[in-house]
Protein backbone atom coordinates (compact mmCIF):
# COMPACT_ATOMS: atom_id res chain seq x y z
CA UNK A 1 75.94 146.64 148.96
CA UNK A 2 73.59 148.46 145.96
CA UNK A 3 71.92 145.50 143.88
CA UNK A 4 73.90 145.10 140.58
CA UNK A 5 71.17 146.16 137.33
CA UNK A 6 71.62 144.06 134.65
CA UNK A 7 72.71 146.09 131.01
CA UNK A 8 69.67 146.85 129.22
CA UNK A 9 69.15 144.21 125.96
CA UNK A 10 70.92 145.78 123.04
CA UNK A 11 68.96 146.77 120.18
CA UNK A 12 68.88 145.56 116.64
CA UNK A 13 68.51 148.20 114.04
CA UNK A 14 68.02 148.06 110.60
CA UNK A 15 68.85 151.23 109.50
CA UNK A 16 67.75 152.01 105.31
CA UNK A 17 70.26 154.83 104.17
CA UNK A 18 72.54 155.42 101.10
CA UNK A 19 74.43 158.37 102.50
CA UNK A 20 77.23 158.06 104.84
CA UNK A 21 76.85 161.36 106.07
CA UNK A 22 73.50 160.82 107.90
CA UNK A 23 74.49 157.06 108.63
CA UNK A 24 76.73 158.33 110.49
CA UNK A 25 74.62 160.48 112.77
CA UNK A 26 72.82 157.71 113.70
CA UNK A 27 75.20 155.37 114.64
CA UNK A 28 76.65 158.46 116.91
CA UNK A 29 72.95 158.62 118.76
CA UNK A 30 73.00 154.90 119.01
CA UNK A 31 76.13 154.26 120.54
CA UNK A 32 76.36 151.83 123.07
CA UNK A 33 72.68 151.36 123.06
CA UNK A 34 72.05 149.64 119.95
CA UNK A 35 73.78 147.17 116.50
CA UNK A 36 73.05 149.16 113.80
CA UNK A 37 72.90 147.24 110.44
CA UNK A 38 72.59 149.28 107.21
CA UNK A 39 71.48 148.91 103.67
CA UNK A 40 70.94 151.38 100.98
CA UNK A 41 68.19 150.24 99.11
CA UNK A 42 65.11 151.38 100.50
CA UNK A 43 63.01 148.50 98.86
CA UNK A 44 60.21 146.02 100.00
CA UNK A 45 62.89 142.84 98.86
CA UNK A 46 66.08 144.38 100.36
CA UNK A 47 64.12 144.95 103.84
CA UNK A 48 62.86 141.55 104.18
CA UNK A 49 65.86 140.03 102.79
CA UNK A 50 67.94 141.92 105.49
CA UNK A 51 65.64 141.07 108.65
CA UNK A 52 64.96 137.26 107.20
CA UNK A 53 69.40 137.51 107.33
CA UNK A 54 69.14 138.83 110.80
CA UNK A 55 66.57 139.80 113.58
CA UNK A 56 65.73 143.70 113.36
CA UNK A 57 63.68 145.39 116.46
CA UNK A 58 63.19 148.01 114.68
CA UNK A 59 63.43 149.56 111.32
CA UNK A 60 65.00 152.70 110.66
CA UNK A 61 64.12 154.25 107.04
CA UNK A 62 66.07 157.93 106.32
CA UNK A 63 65.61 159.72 103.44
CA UNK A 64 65.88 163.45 101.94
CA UNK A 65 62.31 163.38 100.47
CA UNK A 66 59.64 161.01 101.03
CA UNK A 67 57.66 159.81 98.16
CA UNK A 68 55.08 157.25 97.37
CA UNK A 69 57.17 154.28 96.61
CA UNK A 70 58.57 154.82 100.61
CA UNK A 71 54.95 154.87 101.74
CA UNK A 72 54.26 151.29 99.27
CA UNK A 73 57.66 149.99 101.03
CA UNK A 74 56.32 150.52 104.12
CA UNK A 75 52.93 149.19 103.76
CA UNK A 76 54.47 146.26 102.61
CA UNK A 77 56.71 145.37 104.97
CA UNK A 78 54.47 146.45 107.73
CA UNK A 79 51.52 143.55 106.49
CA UNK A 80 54.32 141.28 105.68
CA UNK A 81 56.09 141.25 108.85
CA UNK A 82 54.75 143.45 111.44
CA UNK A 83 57.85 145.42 113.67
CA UNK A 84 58.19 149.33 114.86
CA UNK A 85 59.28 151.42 111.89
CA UNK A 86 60.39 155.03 112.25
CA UNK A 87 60.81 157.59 109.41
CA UNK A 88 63.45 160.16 109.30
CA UNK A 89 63.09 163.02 106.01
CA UNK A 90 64.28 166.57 105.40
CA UNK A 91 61.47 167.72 103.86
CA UNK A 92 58.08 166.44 103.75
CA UNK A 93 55.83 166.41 100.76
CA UNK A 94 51.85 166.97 100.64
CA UNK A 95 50.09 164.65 103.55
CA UNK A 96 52.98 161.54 102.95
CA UNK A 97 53.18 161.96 106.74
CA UNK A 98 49.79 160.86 107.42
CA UNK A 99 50.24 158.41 104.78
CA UNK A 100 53.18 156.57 106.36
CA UNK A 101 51.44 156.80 109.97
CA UNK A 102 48.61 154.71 108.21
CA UNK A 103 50.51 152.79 105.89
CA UNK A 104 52.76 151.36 109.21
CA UNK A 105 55.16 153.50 110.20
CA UNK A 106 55.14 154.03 114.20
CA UNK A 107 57.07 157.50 113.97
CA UNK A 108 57.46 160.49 111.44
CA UNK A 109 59.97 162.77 112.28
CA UNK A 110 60.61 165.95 109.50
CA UNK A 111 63.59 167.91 109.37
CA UNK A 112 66.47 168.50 111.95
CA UNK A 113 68.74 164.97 112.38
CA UNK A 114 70.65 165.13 114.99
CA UNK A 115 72.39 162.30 117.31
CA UNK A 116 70.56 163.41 120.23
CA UNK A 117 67.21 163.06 118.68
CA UNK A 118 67.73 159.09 117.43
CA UNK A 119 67.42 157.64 120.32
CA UNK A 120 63.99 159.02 121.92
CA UNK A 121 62.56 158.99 119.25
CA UNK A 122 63.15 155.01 118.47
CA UNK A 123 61.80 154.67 122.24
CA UNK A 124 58.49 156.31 121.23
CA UNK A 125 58.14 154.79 117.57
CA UNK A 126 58.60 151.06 119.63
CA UNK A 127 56.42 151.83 122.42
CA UNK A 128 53.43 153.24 120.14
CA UNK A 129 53.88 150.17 118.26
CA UNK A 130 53.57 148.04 121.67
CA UNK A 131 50.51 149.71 122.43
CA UNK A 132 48.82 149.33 119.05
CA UNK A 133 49.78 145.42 118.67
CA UNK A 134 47.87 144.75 121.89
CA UNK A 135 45.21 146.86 121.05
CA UNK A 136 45.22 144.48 117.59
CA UNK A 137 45.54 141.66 119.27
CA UNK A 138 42.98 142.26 122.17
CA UNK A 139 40.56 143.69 118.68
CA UNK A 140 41.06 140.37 116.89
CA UNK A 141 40.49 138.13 120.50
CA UNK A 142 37.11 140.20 120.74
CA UNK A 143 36.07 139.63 117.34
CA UNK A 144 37.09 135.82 117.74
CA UNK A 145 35.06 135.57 121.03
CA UNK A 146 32.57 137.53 118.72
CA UNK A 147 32.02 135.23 116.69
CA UNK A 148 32.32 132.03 118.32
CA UNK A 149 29.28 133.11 120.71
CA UNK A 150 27.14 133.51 117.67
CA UNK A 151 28.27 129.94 116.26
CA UNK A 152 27.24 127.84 119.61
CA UNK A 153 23.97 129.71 119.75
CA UNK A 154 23.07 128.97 116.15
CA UNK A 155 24.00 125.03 117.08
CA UNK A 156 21.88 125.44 120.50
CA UNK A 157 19.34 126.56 118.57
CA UNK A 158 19.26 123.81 116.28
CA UNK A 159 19.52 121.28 118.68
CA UNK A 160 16.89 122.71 120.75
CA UNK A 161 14.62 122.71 117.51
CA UNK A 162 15.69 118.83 116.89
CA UNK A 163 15.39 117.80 120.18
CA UNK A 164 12.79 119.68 121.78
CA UNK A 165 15.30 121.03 124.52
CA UNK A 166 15.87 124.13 126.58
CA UNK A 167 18.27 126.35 125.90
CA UNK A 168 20.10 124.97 128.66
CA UNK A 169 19.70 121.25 127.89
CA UNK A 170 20.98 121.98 124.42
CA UNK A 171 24.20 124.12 126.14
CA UNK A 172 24.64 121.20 127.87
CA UNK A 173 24.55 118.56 125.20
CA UNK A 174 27.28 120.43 123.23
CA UNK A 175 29.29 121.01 126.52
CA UNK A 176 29.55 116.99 127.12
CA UNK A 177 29.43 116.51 123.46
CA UNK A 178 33.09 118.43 123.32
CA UNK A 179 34.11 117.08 125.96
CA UNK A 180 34.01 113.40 125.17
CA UNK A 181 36.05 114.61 122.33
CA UNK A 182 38.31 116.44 123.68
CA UNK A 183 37.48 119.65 121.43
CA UNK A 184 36.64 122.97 122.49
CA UNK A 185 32.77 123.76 122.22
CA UNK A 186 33.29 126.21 119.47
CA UNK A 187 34.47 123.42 117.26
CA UNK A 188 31.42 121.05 118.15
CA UNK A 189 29.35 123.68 117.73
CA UNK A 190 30.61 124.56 113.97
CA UNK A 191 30.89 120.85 112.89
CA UNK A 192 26.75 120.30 114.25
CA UNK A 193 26.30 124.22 111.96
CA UNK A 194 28.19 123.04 108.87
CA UNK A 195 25.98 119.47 108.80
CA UNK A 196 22.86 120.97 109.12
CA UNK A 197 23.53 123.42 106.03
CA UNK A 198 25.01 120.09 104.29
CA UNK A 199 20.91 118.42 104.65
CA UNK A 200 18.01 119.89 102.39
């Protein structure tokens, strides 16, 4: 007997659009496949208020022409709570579509809506953003490691200059030091670096 597949999760859309016409294009692409919420106002207050309401996966902004408050909308919402976004436009205006890419939006598409297109194109837009939150994420762990190497040597050096240890002896100290503590070694390490700048 063939193993029974489970339905895939159902998606949560917030879809920005003030004309029915083109609302209702997407929610024929999306049928079956995805809860489609919609509001009008294509705002930084009405997008947040809507996804603080309800979850969103994804957000879904259509419009006939782009300008720059869209771009300042999505810039906003993008640094204020991070999720795929996908643009839909007739026409496009001057480099707005670069501007968008950079200002958040995980997908661009000009010209030609059509039911058929929604749907792979929200894939994409969602799995671009996937890939570029990890490569965030692994971007701030590196910078974090980064910097956390620099603050235990500056404390091994001082402690090797106070006590007249190795390098080793002084990795050591803080190792046991953190330990006893219960703290990780980075936090020794910047308590022992923010006393010695507190002494003349």
């Amino acid at each position: 007997m063939p193993e029974r597949t489970l339905p895939a999760a159902v998606l949560e859309i917030l879809l920005v659009e003030d004309d029915p016409v083109r609302a209702g294009i997407f929610d024929d692409g999306l049928s079956g496949t995805a809860r489609v919420r919609r509001i009008s106002e294509l705002t930084t207050p009405a997008i947040m208020a809507a996804t603080d309401v309800e979850k969103a996966d994804i957000v879904v902004i259509s419009s006939h022409g782009p300008d720059a408050a869209m771009i300042r909308t999505i810039e906003d919402v993008s640094g204020m709570r991070p999720m795929p976004i996908v643009v839909f436009v007739e026409a496009d205006q001057g480099d707005l579509a670069r501007r968008a890419i950079r200002a958040g939006a995980s997908g661009y598409v000009v010209s030609g809506l059509a039911a058929a297109r929604v749907l792979p194109v929200i894939d994409v837009a969602m799995e671009r953003f996937r890939l570029m939150d990890a490569l965030h994420k692994e971007l701030s762990r590196s910078k974090s490691d980064l910097e956390a190497r620099k603050i235990i040597e500056r404390a091994k050096g001082l402690l090797m200059q106070q006590r007249g240890v190795s390098e080793q002896a002084a990795y050591e100290a803080l190792r046991k030091m953190a330990m006893a503590r219960g703290k990780p070694v980075r936090e020794i390490a910047e308590t022992i670096v923010a006393i010695s700048n507190m002494l003349p």
